[in-house]
N, C-alpha and C. Protein backbone atom coordinates (compact mmCIF):
# COMPACT_ATOMS: atom_id res chain seq x y z
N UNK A 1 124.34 -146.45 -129.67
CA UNK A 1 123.84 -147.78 -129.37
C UNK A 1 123.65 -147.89 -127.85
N UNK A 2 122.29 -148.62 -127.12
CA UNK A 2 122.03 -148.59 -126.27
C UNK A 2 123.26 -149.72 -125.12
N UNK A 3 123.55 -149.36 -124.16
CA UNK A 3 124.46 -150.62 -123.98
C UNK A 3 123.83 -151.94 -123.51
N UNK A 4 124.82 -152.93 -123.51
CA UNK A 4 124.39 -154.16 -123.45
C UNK A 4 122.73 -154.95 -122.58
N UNK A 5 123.33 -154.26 -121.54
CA UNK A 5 123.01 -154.51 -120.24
C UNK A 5 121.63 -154.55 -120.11
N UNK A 6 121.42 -152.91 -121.10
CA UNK A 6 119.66 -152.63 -121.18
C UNK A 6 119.33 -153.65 -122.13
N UNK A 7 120.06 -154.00 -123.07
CA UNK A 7 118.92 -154.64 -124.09
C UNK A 7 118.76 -155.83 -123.51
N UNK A 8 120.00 -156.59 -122.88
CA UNK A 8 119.38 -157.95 -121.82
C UNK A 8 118.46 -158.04 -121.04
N UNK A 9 118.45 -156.40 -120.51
CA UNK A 9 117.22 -156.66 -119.35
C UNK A 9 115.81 -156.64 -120.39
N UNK A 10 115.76 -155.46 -120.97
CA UNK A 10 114.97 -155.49 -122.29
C UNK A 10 114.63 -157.14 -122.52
N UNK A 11 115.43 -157.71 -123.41
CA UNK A 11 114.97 -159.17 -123.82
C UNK A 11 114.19 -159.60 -122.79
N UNK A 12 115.30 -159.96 -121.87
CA UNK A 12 114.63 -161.06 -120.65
C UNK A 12 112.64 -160.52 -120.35
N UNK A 13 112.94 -159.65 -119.80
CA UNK A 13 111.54 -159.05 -119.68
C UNK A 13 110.45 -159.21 -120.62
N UNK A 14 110.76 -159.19 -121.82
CA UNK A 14 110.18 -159.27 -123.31
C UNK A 14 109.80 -161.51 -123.05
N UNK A 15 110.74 -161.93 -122.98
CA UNK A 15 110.95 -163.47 -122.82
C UNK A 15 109.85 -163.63 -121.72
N UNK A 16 109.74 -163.17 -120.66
CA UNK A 16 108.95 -163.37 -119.48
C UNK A 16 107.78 -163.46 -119.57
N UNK A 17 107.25 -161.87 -120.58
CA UNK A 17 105.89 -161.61 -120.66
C UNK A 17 105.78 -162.77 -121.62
N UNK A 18 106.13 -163.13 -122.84
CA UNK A 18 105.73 -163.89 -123.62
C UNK A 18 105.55 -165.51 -122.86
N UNK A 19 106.40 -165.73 -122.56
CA UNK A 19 106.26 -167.15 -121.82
C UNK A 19 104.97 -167.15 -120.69
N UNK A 20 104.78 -166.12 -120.04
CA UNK A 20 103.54 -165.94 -119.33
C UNK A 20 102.33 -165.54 -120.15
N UNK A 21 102.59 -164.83 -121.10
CA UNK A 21 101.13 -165.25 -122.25
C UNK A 21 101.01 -166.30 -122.49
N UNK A 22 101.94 -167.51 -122.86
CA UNK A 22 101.48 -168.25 -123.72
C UNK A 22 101.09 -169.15 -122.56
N UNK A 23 101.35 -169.15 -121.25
CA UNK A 23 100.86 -170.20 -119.94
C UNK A 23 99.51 -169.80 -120.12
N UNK A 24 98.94 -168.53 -120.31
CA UNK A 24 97.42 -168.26 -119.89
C UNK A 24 97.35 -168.65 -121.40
N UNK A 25 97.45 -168.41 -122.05
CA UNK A 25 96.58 -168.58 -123.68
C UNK A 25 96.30 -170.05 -123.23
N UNK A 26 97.34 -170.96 -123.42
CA UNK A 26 97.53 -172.53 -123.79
C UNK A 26 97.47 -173.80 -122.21
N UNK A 27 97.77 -172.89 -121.51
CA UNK A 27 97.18 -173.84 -120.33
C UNK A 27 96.35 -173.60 -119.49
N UNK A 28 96.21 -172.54 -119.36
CA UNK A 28 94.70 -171.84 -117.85
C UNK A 28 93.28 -172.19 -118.59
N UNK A 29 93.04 -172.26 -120.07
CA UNK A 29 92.10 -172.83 -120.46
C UNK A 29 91.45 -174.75 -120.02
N UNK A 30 92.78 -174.87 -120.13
CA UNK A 30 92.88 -176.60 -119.89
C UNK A 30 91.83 -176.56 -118.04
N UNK A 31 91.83 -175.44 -117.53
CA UNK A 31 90.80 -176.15 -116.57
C UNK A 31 88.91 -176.18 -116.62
N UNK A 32 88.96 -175.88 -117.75
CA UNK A 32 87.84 -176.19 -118.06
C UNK A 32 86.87 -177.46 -118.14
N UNK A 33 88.06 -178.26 -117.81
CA UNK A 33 87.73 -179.43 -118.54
C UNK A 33 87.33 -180.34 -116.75
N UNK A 34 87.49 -181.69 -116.96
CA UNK A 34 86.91 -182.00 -115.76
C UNK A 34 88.35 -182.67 -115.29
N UNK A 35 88.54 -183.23 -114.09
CA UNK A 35 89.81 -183.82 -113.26
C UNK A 35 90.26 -184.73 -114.53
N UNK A 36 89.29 -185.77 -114.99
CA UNK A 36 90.01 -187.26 -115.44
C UNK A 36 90.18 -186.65 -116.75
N UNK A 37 90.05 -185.64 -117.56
CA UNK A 37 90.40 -185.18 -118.89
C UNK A 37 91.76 -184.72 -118.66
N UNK A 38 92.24 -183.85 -117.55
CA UNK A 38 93.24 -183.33 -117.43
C UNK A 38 94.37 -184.22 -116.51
N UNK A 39 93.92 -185.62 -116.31
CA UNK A 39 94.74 -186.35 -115.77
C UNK A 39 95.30 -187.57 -117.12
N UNK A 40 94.23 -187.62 -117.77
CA UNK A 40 94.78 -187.73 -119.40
C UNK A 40 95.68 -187.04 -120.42
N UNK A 41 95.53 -186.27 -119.60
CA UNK A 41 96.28 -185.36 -120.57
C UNK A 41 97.96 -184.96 -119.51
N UNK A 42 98.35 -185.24 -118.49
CA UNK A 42 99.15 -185.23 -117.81
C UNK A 42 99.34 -184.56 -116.63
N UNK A 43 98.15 -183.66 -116.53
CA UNK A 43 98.29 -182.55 -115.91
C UNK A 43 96.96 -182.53 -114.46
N UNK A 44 97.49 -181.78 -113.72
CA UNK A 44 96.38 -181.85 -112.38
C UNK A 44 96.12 -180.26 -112.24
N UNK A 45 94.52 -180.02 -111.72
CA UNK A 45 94.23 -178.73 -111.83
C UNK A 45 95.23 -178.27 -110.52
N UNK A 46 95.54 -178.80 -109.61
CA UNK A 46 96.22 -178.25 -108.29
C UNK A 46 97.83 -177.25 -108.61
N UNK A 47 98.17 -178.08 -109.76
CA UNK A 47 99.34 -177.94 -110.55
C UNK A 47 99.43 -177.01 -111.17
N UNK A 48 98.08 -176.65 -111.98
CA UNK A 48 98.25 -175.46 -113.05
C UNK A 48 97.83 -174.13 -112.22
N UNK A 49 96.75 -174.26 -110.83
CA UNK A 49 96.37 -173.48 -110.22
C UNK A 49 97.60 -172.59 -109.15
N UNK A 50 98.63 -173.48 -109.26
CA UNK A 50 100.07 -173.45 -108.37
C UNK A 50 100.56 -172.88 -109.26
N UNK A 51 101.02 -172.96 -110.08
CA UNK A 51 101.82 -172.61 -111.67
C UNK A 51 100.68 -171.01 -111.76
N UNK A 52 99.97 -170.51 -112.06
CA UNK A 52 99.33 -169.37 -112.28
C UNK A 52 99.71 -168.20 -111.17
N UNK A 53 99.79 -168.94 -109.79
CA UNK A 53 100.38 -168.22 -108.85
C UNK A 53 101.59 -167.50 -108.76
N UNK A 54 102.57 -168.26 -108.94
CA UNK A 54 104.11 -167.94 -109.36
C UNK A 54 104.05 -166.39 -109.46
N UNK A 55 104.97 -165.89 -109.54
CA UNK A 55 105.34 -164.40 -109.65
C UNK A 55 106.40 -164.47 -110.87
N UNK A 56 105.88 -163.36 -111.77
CA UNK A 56 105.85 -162.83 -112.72
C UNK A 56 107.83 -163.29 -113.30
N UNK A 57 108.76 -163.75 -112.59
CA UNK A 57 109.96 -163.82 -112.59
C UNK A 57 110.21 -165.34 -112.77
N UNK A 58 109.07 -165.86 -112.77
CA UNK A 58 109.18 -167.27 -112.72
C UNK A 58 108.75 -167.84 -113.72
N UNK A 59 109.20 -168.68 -114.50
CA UNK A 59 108.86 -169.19 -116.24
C UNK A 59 107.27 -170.47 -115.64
N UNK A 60 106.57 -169.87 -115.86
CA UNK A 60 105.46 -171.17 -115.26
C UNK A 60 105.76 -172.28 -115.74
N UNK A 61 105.81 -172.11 -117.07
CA UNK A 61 105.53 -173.45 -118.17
C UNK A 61 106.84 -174.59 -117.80
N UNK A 62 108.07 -173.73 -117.46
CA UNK A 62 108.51 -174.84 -116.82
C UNK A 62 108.45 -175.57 -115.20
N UNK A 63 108.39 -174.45 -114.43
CA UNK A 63 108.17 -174.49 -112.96
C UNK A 63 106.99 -176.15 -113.43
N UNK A 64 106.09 -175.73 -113.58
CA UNK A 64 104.56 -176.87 -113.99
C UNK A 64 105.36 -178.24 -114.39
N UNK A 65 106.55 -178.18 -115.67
CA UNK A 65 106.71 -179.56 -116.13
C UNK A 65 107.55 -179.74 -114.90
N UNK A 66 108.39 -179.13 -114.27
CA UNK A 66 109.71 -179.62 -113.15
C UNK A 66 108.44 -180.50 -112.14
N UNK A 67 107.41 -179.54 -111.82
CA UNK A 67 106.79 -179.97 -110.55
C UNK A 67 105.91 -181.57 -111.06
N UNK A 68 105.41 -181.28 -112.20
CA UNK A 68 104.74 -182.62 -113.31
C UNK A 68 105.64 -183.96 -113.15
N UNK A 69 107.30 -183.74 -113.15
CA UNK A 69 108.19 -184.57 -113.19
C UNK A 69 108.21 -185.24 -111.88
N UNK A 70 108.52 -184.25 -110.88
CA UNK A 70 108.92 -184.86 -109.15
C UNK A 70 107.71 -185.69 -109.45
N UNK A 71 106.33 -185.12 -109.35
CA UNK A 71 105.02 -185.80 -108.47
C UNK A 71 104.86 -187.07 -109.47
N UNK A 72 105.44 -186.99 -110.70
CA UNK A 72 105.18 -188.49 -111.78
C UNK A 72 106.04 -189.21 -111.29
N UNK A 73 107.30 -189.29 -110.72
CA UNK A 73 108.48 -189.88 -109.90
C UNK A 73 108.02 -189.99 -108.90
N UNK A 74 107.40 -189.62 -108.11
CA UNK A 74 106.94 -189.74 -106.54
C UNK A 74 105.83 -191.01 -106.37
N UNK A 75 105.22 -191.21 -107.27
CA UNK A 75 103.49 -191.62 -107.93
C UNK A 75 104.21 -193.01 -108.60
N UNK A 76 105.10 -193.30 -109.07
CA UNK A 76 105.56 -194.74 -109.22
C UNK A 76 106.20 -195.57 -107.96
């Protein structure tokens, strides 16, 4: 049996790529659309274009809602 250690790093890595597929599948499409569609929908292209940047260690999908949260708190 392989020890622990590898299969954590294993997972995590496995967790990473998937969470970074599913940012490009399900949100990098969303800029297609125009500013006031995607301000309907909660989101700002500056945000998702920031969020795409991130490095590969960084969960976008949440980095995006944390940063979604401050600037919706900031904006009241």
């Amino acid at each position: 049996m392989p020890p622990m250690g590898l299969i954590r790093a294993l997972d995590m890595r496995w967790w990473r790529f998937r969470r970074r597929w599913l940012f490009r599948r399900h949100v990098l499409p969303l800029l297609a659309y125009d500013d006031q569609v995607l301000r309907d929908l909660g989101h700002c292209r500056e945000d998702i274009l920031w969020a795409n940047q991130l490095p590969l260690k960084v969960d976008a999908i949440q980095a995006l809602k944390a940063r979604q949260k401050t600037c919706h708190v900031a904006q009241r």
